[in-house]
PDB file of N, CA and C in Angstrom:
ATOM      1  N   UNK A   1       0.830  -1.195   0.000  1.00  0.00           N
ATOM      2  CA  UNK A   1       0.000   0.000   0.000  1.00  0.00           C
ATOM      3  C   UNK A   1       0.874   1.258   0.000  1.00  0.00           C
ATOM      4  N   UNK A   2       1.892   1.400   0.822  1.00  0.00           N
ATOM      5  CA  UNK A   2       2.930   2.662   0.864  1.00  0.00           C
ATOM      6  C   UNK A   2       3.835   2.663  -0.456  1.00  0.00           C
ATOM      7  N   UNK A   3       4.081   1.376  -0.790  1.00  0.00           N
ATOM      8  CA  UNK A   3       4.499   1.472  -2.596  1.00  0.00           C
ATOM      9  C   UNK A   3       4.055   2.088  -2.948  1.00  0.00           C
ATOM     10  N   UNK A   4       2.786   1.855  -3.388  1.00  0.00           N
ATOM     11  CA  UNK A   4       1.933   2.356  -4.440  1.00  0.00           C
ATOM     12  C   UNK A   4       1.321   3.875  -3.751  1.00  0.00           C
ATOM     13  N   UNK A   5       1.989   4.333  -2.828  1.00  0.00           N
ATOM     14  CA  UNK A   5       1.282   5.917  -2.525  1.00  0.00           C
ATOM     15  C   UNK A   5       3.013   6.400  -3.022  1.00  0.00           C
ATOM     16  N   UNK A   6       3.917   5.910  -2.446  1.00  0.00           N
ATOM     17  CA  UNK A   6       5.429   6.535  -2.762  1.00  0.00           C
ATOM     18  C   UNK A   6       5.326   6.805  -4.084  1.00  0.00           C
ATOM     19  N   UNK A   7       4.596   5.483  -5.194  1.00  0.00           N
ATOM     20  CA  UNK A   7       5.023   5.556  -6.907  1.00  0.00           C
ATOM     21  C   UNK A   7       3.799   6.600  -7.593  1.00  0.00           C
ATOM     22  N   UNK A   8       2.807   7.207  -6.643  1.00  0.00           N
ATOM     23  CA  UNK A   8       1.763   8.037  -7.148  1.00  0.00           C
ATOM     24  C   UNK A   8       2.453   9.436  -7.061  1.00  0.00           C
ATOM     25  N   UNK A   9       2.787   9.305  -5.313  1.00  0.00           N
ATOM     26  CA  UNK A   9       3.503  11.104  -5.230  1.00  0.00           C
ATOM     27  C   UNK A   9       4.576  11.231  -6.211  1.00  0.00           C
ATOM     28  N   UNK A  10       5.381   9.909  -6.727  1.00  0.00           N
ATOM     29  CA  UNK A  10       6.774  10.178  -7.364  1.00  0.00           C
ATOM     30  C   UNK A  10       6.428  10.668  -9.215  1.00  0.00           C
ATOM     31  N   UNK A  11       4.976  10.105  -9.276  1.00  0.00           N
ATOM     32  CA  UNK A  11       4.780  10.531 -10.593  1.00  0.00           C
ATOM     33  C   UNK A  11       3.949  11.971 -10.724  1.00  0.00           C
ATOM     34  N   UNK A  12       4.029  12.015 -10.083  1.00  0.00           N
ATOM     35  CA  UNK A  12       3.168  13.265  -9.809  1.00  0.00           C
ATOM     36  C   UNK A  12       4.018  14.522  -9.746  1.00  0.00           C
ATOM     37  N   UNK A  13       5.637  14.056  -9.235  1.00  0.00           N
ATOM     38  CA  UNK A  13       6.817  15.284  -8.883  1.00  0.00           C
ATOM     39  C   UNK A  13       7.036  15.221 -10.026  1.00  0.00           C
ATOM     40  N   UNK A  14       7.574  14.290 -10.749  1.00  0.00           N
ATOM     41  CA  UNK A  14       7.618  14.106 -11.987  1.00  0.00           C
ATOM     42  C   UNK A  14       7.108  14.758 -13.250  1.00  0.00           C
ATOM     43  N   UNK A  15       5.750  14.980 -13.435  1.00  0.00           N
ATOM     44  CA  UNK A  15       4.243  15.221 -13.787  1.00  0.00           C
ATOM     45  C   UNK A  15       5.089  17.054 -13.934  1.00  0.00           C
ATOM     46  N   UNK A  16       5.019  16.994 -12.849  1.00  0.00           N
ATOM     47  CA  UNK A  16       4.635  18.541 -12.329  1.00  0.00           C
ATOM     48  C   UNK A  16       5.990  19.348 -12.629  1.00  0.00           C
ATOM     49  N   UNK A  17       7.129  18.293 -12.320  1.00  0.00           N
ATOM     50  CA  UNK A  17       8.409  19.258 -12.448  1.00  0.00           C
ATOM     51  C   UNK A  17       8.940  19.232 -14.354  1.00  0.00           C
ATOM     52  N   UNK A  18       8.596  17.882 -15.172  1.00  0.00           N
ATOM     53  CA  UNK A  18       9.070  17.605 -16.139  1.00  0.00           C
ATOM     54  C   UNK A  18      10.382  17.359 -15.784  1.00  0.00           C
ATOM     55  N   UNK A  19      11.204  17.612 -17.248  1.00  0.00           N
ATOM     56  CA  UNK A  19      12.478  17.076 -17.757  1.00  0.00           C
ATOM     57  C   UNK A  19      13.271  18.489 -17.811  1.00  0.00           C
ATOM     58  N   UNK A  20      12.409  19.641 -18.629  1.00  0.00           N
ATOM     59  CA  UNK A  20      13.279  20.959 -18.768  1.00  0.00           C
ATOM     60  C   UNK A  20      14.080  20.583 -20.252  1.00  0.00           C
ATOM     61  N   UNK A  21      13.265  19.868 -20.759  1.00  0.00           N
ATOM     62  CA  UNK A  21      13.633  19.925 -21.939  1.00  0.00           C
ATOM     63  C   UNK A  21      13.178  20.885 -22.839  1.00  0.00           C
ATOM     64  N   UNK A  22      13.705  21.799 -24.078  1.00  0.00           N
ATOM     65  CA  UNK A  22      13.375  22.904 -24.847  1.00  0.00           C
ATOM     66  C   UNK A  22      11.772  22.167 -25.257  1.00  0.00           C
ATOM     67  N   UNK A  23      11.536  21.271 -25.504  1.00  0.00           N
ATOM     68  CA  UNK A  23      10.045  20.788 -25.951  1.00  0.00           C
ATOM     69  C   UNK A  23       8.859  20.947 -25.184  1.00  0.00           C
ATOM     70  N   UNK A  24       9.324  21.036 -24.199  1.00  0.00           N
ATOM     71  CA  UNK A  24       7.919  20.969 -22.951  1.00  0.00           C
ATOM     72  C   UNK A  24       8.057  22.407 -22.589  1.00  0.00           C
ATOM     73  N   UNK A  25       8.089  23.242 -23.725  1.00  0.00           N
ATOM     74  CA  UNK A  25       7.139  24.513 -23.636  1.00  0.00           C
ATOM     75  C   UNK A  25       5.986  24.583 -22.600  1.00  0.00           C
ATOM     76  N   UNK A  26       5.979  25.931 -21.841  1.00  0.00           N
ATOM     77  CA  UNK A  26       5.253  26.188 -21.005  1.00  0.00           C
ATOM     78  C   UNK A  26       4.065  27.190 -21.966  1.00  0.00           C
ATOM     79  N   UNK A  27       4.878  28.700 -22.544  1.00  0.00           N
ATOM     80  CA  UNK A  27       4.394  29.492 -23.343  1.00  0.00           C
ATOM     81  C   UNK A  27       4.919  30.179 -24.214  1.00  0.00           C
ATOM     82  N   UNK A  28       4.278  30.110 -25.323  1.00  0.00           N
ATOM     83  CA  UNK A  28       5.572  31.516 -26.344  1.00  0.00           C
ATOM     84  C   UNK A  28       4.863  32.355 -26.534  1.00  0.00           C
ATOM     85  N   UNK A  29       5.730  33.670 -26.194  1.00  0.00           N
ATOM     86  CA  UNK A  29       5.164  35.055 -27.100  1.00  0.00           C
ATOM     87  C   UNK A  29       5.610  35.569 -27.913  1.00  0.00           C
ATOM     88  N   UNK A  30       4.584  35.264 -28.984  1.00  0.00           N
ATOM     89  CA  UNK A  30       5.372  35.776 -30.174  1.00  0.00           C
ATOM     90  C   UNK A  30       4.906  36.604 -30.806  1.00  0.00           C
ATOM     91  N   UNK A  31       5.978  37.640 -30.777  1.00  0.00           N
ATOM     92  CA  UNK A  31       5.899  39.657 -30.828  1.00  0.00           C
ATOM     93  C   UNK A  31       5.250  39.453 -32.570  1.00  0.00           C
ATOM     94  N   UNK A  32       6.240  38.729 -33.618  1.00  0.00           N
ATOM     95  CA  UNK A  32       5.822  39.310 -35.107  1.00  0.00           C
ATOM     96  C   UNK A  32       4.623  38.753 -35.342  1.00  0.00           C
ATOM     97  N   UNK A  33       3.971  37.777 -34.398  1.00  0.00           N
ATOM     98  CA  UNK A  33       2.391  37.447 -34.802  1.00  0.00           C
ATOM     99  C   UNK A  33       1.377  37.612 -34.272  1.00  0.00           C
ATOM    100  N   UNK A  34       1.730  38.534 -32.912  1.00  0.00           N
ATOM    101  CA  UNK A  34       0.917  39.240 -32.490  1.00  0.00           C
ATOM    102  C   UNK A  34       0.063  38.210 -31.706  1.00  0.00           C
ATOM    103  N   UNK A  35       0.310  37.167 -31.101  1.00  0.00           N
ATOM    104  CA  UNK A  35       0.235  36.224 -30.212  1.00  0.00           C
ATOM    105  C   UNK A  35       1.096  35.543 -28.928  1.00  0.00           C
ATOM    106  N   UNK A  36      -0.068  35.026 -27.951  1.00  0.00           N
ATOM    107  CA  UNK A  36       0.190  34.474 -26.655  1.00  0.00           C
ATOM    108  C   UNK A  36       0.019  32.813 -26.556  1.00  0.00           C
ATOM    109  N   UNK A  37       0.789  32.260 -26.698  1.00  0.00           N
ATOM    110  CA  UNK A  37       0.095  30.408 -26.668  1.00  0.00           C
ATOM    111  C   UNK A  37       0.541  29.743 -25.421  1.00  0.00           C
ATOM    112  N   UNK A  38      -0.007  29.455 -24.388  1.00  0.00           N
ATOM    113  CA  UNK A  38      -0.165  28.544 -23.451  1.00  0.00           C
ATOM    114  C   UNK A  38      -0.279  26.648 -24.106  1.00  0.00           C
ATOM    115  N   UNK A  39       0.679  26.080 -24.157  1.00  0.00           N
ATOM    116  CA  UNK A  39       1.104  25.235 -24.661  1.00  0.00           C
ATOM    117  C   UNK A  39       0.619  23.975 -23.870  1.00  0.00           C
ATOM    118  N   UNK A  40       0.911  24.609 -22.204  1.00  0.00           N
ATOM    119  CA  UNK A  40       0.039  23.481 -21.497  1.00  0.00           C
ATOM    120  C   UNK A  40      -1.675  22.994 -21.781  1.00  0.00           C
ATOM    121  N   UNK A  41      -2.061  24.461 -22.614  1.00  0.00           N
ATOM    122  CA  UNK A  41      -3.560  24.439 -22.779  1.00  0.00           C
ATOM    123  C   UNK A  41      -3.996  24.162 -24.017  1.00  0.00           C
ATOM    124  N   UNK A  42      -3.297  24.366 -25.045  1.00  0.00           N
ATOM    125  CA  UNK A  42      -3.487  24.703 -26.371  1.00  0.00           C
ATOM    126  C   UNK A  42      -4.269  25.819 -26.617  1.00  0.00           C
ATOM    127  N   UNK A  43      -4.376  26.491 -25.627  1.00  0.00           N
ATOM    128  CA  UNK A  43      -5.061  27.794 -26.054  1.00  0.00           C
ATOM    129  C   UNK A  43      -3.825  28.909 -26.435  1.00  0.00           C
ATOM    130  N   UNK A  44      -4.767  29.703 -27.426  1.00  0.00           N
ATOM    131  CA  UNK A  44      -4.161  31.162 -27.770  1.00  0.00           C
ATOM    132  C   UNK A  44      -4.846  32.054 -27.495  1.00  0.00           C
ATOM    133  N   UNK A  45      -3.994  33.333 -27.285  1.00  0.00           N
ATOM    134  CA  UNK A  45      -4.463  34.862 -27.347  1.00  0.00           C
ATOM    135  C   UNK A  45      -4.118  35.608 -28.333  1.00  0.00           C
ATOM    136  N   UNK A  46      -4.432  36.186 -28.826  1.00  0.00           N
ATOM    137  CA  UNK A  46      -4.200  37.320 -30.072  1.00  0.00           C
ATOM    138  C   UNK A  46      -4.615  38.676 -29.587  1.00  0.00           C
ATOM    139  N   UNK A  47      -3.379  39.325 -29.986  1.00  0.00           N
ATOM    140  CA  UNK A  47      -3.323  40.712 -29.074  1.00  0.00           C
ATOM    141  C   UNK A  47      -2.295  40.675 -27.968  1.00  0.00           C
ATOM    142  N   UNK A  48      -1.140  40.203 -28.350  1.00  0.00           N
ATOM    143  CA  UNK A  48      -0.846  39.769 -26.621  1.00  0.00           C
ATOM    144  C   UNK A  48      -0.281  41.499 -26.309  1.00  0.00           C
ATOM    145  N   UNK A  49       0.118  42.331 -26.905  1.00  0.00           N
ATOM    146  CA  UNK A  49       0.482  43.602 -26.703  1.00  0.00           C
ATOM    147  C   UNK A  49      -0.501  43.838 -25.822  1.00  0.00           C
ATOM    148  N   UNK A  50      -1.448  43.774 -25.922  1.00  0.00           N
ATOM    149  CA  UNK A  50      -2.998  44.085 -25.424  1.00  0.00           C
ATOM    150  C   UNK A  50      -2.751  43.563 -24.278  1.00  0.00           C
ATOM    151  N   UNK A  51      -2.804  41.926 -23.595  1.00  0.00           N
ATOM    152  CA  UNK A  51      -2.221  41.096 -22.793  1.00  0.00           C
ATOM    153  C   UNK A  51      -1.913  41.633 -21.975  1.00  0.00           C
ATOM    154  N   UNK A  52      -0.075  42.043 -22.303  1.00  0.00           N
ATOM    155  CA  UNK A  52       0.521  42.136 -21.266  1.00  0.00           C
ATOM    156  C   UNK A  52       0.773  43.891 -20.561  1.00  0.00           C
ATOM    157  N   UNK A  53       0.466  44.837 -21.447  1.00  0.00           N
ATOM    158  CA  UNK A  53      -0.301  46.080 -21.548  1.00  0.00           C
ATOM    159  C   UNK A  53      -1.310  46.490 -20.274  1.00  0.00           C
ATOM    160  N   UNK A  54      -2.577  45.966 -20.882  1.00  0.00           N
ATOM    161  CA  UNK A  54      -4.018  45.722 -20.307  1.00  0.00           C
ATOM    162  C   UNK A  54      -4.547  44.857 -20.000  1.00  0.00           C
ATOM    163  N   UNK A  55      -4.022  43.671 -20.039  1.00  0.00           N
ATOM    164  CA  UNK A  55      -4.634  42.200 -20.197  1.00  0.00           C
ATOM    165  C   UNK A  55      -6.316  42.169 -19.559  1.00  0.00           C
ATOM    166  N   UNK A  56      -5.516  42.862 -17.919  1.00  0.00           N
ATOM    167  CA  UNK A  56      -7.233  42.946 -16.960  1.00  0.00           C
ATOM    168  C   UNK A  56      -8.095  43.906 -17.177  1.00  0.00           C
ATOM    169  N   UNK A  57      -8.067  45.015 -17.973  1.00  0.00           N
ATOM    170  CA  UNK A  57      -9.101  46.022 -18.705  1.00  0.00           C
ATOM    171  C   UNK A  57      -9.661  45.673 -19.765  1.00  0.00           C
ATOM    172  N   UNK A  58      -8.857  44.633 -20.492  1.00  0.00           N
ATOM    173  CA  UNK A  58      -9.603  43.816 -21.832  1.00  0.00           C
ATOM    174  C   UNK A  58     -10.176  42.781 -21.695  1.00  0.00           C
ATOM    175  N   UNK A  59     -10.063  42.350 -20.085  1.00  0.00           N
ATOM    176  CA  UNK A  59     -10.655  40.784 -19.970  1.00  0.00           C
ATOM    177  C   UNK A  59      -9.907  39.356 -20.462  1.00  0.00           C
ATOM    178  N   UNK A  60      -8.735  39.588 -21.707  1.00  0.00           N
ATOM    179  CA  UNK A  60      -7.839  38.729 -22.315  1.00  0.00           C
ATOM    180  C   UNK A  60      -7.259  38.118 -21.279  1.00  0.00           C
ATOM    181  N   UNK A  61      -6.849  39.051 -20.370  1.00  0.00           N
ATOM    182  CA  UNK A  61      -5.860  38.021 -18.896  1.00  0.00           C
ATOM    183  C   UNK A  61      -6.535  37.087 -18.438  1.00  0.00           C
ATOM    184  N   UNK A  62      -7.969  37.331 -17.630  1.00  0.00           N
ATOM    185  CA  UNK A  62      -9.376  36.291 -17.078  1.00  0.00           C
ATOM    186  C   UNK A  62      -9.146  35.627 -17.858  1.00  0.00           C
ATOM    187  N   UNK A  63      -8.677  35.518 -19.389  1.00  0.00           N
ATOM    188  CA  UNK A  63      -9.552  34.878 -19.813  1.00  0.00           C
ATOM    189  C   UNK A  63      -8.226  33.028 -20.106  1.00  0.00           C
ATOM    190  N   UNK A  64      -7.333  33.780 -20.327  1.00  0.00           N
ATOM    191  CA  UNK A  64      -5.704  32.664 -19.702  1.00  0.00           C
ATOM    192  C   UNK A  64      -5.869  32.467 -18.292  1.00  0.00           C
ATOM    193  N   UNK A  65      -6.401  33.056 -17.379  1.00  0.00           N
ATOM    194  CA  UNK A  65      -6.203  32.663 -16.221  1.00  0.00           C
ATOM    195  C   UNK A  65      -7.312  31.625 -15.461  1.00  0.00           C
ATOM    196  N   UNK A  66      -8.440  31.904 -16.229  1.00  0.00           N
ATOM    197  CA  UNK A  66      -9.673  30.751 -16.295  1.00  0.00           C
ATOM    198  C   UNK A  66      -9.384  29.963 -17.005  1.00  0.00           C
ATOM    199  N   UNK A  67      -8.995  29.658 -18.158  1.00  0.00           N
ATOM    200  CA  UNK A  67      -8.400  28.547 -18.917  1.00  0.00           C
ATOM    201  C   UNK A  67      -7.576  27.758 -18.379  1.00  0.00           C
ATOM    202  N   UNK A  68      -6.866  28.192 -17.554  1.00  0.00           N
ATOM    203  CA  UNK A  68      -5.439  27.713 -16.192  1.00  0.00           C
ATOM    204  C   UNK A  68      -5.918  26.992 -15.152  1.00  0.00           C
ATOM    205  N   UNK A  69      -7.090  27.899 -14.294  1.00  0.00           N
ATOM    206  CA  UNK A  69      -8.304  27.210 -13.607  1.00  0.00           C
ATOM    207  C   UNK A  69      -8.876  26.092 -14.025  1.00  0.00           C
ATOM    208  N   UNK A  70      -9.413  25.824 -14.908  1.00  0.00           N
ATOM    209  CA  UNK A  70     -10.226  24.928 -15.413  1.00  0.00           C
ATOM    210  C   UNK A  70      -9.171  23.638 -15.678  1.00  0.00           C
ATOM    211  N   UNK A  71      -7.898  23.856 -16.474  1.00  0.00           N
ATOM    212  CA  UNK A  71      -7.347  22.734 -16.491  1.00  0.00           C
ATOM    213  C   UNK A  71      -6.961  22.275 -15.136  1.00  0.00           C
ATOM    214  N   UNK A  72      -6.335  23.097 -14.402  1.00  0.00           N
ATOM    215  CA  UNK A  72      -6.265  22.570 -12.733  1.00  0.00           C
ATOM    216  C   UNK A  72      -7.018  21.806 -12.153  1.00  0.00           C
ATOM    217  N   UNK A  73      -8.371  22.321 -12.347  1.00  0.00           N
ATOM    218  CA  UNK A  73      -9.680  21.301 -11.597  1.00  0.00           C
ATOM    219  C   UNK A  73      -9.267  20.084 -12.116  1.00  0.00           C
ATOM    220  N   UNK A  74      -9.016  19.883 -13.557  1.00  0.00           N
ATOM    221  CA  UNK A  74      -9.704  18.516 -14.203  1.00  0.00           C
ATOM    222  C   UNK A  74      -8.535  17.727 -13.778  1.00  0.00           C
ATOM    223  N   UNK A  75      -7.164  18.507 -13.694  1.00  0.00           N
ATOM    224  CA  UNK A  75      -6.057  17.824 -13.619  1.00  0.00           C
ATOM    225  C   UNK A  75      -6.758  17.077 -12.084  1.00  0.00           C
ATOM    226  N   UNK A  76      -6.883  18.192 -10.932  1.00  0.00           N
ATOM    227  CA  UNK A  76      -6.933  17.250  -9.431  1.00  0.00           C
ATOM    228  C   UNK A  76      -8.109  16.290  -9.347  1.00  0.00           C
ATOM    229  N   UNK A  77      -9.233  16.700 -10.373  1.00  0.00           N
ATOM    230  CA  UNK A  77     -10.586  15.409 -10.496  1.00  0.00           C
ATOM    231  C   UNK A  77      -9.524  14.283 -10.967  1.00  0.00           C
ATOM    232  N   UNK A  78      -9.131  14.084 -11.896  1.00  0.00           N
ATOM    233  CA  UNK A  78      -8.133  13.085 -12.414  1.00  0.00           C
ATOM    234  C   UNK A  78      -7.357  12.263 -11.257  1.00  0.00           C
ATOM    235  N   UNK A  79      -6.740  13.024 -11.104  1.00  0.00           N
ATOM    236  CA  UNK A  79      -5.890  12.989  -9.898  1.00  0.00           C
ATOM    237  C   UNK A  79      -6.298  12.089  -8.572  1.00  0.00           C
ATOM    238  N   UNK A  80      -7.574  12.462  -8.138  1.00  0.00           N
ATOM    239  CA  UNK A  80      -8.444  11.712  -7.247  1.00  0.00           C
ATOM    240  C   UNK A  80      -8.792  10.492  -7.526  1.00  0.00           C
ATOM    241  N   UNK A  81      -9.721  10.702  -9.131  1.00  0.00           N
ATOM    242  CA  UNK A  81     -10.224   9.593  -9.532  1.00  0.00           C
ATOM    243  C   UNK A  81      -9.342   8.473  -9.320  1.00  0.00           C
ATOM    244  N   UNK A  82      -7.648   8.839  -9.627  1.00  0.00           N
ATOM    245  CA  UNK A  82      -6.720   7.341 -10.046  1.00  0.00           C
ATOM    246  C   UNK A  82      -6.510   7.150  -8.412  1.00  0.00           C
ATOM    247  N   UNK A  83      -6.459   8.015  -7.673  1.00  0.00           N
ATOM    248  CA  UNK A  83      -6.279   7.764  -5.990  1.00  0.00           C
ATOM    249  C   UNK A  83      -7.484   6.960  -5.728  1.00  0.00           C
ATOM    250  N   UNK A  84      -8.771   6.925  -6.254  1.00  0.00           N
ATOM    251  CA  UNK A  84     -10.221   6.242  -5.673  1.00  0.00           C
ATOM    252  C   UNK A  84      -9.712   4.972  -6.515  1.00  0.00           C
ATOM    253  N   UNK A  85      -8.881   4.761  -7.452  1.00  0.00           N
ATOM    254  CA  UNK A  85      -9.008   3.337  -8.253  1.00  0.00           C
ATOM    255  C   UNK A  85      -7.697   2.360  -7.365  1.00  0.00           C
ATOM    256  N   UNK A  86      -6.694   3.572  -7.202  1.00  0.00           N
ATOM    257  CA  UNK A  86      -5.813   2.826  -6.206  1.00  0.00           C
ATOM    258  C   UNK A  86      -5.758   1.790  -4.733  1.00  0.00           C
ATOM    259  N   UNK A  87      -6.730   2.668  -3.948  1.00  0.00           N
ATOM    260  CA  UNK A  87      -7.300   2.891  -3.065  1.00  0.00           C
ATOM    261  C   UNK A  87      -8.296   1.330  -2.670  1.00  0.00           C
ATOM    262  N   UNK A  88      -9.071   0.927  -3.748  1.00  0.00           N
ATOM    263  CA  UNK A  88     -10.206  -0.094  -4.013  1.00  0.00           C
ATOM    264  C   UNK A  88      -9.399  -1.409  -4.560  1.00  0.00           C
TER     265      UNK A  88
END
């Protein structure tokens, strides 16, 4: 039982810290296209001048930062779920 909680937290540091390899992009901003990409999300922003400017007067920031939210939840529902399958 402590195995299998040691090999959950260890994938999970894992999970969370990566490798730091150039591939596991977090985000690029890229100035000549006039875009923001969150890579963890596959979402984009367009406008990022706007972004990082005004982001919270245009609503564009909420709107990466709810996108961030939302994957979080699903990540820790996930997260639980494989702890409730472990667990049984």
């Amino acid at each position: 039982m402590q195995q299998k909680q040691d090999a959950a937290v260890a994938s999970e540091r894992k999970s969370s810290i990566g490798s730091g390899d150039r591939n596991e992009r977090i985000r690029t901003y890229n100035f000549p296209n006039d875009r923001l990409t969150d890579h963890r999300l596959g979402h984009t922003v367009f406008g990022m001048q706007e972004v990082l400017t005004s982001g919270v007067a245009s609503g564009q920031l909420d709107e990466i930062i709810d996108a961030l939210a939302m994957s979080e939840q699903e990540r820790a529902m996930e997260q639980m779920m494989e702890q409730q399958q472990l667990d049984f």
